[in-house]
C-alpha atoms as a PDB file:
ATOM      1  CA  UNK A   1     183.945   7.514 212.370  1.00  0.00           C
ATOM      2  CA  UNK A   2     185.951  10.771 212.276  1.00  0.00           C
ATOM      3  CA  UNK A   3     182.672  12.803 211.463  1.00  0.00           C
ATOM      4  CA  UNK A   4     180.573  10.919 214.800  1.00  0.00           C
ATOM      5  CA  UNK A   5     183.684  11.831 217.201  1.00  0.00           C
ATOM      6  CA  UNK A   6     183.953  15.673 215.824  1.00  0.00           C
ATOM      7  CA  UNK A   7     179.986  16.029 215.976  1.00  0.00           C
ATOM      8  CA  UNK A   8     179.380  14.866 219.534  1.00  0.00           C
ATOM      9  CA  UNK A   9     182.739  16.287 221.644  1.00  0.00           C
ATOM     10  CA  UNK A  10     182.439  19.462 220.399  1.00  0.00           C
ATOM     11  CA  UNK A  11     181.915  21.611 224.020  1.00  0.00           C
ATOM     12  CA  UNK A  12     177.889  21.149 224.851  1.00  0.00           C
ATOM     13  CA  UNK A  13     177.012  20.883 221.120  1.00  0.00           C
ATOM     14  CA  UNK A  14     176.134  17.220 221.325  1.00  0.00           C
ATOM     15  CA  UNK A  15     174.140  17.179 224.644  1.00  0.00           C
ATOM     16  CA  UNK A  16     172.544  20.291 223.973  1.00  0.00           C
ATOM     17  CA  UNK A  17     170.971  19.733 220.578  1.00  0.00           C
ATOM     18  CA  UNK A  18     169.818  16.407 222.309  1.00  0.00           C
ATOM     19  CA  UNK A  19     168.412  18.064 225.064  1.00  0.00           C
ATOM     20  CA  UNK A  20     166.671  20.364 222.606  1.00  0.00           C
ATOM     21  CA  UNK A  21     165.011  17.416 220.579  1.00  0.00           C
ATOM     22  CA  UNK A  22     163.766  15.689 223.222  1.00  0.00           C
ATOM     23  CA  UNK A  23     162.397  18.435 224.574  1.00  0.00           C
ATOM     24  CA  UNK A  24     160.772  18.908 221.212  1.00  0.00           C
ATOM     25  CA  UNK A  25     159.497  15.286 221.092  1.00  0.00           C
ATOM     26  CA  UNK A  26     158.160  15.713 224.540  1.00  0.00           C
ATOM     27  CA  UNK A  27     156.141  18.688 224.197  1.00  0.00           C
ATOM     28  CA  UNK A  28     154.323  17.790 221.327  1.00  0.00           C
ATOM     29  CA  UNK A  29     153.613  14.128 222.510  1.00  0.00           C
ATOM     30  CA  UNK A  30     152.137  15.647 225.716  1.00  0.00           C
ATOM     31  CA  UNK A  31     149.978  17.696 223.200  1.00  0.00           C
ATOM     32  CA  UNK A  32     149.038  14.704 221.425  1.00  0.00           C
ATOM     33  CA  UNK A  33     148.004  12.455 224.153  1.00  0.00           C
ATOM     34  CA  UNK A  34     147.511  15.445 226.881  1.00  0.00           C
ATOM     35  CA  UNK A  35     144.843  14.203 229.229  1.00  0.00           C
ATOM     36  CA  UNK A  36     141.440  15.714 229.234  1.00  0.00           C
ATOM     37  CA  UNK A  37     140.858  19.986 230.121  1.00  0.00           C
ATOM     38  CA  UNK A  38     140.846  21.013 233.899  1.00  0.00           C
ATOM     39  CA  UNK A  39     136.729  20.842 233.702  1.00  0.00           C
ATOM     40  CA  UNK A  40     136.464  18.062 232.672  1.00  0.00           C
ATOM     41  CA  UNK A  41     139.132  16.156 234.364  1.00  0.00           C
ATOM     42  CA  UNK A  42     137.073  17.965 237.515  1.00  0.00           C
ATOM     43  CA  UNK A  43     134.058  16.627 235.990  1.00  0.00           C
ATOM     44  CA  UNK A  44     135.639  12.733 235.826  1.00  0.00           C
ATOM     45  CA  UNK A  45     136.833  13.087 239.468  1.00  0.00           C
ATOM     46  CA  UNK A  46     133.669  14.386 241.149  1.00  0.00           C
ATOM     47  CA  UNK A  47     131.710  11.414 238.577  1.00  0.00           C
ATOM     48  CA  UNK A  48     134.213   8.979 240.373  1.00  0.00           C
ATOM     49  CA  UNK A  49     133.759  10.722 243.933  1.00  0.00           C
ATOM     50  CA  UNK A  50     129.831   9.642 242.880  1.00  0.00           C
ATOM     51  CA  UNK A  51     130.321   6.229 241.928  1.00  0.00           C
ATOM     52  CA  UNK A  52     132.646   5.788 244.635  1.00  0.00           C
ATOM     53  CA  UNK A  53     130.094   7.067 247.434  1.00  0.00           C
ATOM     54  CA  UNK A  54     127.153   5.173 245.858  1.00  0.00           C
ATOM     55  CA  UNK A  55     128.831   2.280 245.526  1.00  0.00           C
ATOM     56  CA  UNK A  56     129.609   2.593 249.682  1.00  0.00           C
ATOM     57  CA  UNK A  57     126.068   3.099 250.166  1.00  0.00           C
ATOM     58  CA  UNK A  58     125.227  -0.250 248.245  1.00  0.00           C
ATOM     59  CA  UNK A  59     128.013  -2.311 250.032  1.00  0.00           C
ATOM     60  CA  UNK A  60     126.571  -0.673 253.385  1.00  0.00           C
ATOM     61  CA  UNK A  61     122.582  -1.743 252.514  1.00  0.00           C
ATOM     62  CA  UNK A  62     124.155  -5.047 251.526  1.00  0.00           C
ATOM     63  CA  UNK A  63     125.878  -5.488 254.436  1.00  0.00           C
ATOM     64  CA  UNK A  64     123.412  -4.303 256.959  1.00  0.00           C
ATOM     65  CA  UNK A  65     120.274  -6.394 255.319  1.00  0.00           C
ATOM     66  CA  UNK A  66     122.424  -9.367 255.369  1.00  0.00           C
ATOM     67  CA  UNK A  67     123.263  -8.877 259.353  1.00  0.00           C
ATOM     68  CA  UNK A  68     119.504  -8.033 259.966  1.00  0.00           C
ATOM     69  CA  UNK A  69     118.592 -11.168 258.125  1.00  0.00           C
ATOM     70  CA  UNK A  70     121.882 -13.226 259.979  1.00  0.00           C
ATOM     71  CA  UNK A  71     120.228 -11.771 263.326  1.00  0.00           C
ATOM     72  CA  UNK A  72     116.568 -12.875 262.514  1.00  0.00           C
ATOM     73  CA  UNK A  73     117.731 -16.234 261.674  1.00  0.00           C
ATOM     74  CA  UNK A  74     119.959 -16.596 265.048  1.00  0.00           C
ATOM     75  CA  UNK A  75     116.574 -15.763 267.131  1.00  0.00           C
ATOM     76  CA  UNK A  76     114.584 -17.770 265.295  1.00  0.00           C
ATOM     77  CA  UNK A  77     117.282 -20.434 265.627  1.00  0.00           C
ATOM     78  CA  UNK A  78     117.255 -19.608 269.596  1.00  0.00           C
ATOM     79  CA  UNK A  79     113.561 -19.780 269.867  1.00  0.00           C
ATOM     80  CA  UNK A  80     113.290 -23.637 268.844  1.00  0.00           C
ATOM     81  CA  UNK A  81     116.554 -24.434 270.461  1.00  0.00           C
ATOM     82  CA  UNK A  82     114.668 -22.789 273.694  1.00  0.00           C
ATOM     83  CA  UNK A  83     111.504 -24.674 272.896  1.00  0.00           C
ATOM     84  CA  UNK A  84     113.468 -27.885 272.217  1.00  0.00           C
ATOM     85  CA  UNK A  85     114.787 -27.204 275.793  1.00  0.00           C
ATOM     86  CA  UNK A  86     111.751 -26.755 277.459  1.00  0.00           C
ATOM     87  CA  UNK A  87     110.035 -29.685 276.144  1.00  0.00           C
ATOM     88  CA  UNK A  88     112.755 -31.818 276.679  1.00  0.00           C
ATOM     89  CA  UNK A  89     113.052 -30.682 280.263  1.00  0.00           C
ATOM     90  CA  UNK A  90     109.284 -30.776 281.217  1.00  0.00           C
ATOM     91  CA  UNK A  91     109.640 -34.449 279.573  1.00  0.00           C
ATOM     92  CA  UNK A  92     112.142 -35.491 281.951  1.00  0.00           C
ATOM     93  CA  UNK A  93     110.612 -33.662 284.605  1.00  0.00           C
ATOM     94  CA  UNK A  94     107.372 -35.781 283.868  1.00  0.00           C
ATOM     95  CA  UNK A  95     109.286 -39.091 283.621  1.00  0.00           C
ATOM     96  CA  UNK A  96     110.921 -38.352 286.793  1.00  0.00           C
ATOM     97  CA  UNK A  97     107.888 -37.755 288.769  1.00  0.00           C
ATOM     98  CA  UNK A  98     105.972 -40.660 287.348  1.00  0.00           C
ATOM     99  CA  UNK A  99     108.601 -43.069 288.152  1.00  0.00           C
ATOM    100  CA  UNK A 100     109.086 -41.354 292.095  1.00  0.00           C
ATOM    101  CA  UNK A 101     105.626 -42.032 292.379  1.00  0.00           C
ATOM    102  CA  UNK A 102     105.450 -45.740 291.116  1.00  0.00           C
ATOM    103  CA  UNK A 103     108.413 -45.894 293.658  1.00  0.00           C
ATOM    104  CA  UNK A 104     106.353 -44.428 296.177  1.00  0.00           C
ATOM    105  CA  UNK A 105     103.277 -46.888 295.165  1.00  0.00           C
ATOM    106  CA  UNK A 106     105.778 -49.769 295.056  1.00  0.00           C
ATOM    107  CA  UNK A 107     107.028 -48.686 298.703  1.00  0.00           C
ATOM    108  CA  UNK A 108     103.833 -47.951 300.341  1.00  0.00           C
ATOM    109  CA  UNK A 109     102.302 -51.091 299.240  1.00  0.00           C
ATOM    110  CA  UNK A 110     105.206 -53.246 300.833  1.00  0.00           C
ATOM    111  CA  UNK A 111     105.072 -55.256 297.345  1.00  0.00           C
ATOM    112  CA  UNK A 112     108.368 -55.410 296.941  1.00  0.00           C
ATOM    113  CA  UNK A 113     109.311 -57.374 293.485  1.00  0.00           C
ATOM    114  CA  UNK A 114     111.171 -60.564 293.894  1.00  0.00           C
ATOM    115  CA  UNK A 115     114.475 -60.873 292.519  1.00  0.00           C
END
């Protein structure tokens, strides 16, 4: 125990042969697993920049053919609702008049139906 106290309060001894190691141990496990050289780290980043932009470009196409196609379906969708419409309306139209001028046959007869 005597040895461990005399070792580390001797005056800076203790912190800086510490200091020293791990500065040691750092340097050479930066070596070890130091990340790729400035080219080619340029190289990865402009690859990404790449990928990155072309994958935009896909997401755009895919986005803009799938409004296109979301638009052509809502016309088409509008065109037979508008048709529906139209038919239904002359329909009515038709039924109206023929049964105003029954009334009108009725009435200028003077058959009125018994009740």
């Amino acid at each position: 125990m005597q040895d461990f106290d005399t070792r580390y309060n001797q005056p800076g001894g203790g912190f800086v042969s510490g200091l020293l190691f791990g500065a040691a141990v750092g340097a050479a496990l930066g070596v070890i697993f130091a990340p790729r050289a400035g080219a080619d780290t340029r190289r990865q980043i402009a690859e990404s920049g790449k990928n990155l932009r072309e994958g935009a470009v896909r997401t755009y196409e895919q986005a803009r053919e799938g409004a296109n196609s979301a638009v052509s379906k809502a016309r088409t969708a509008y065109d037979r609702g508008r048709e529906a419409f139209d038919r239904t309306r002359r329909d009515v139209e038709n039924t109206v008049s023929d049964a105003a001028d029954q009334a009108s046959d009725v009435l200028s007869s003077g058959a009125f139906p018994r009740v």
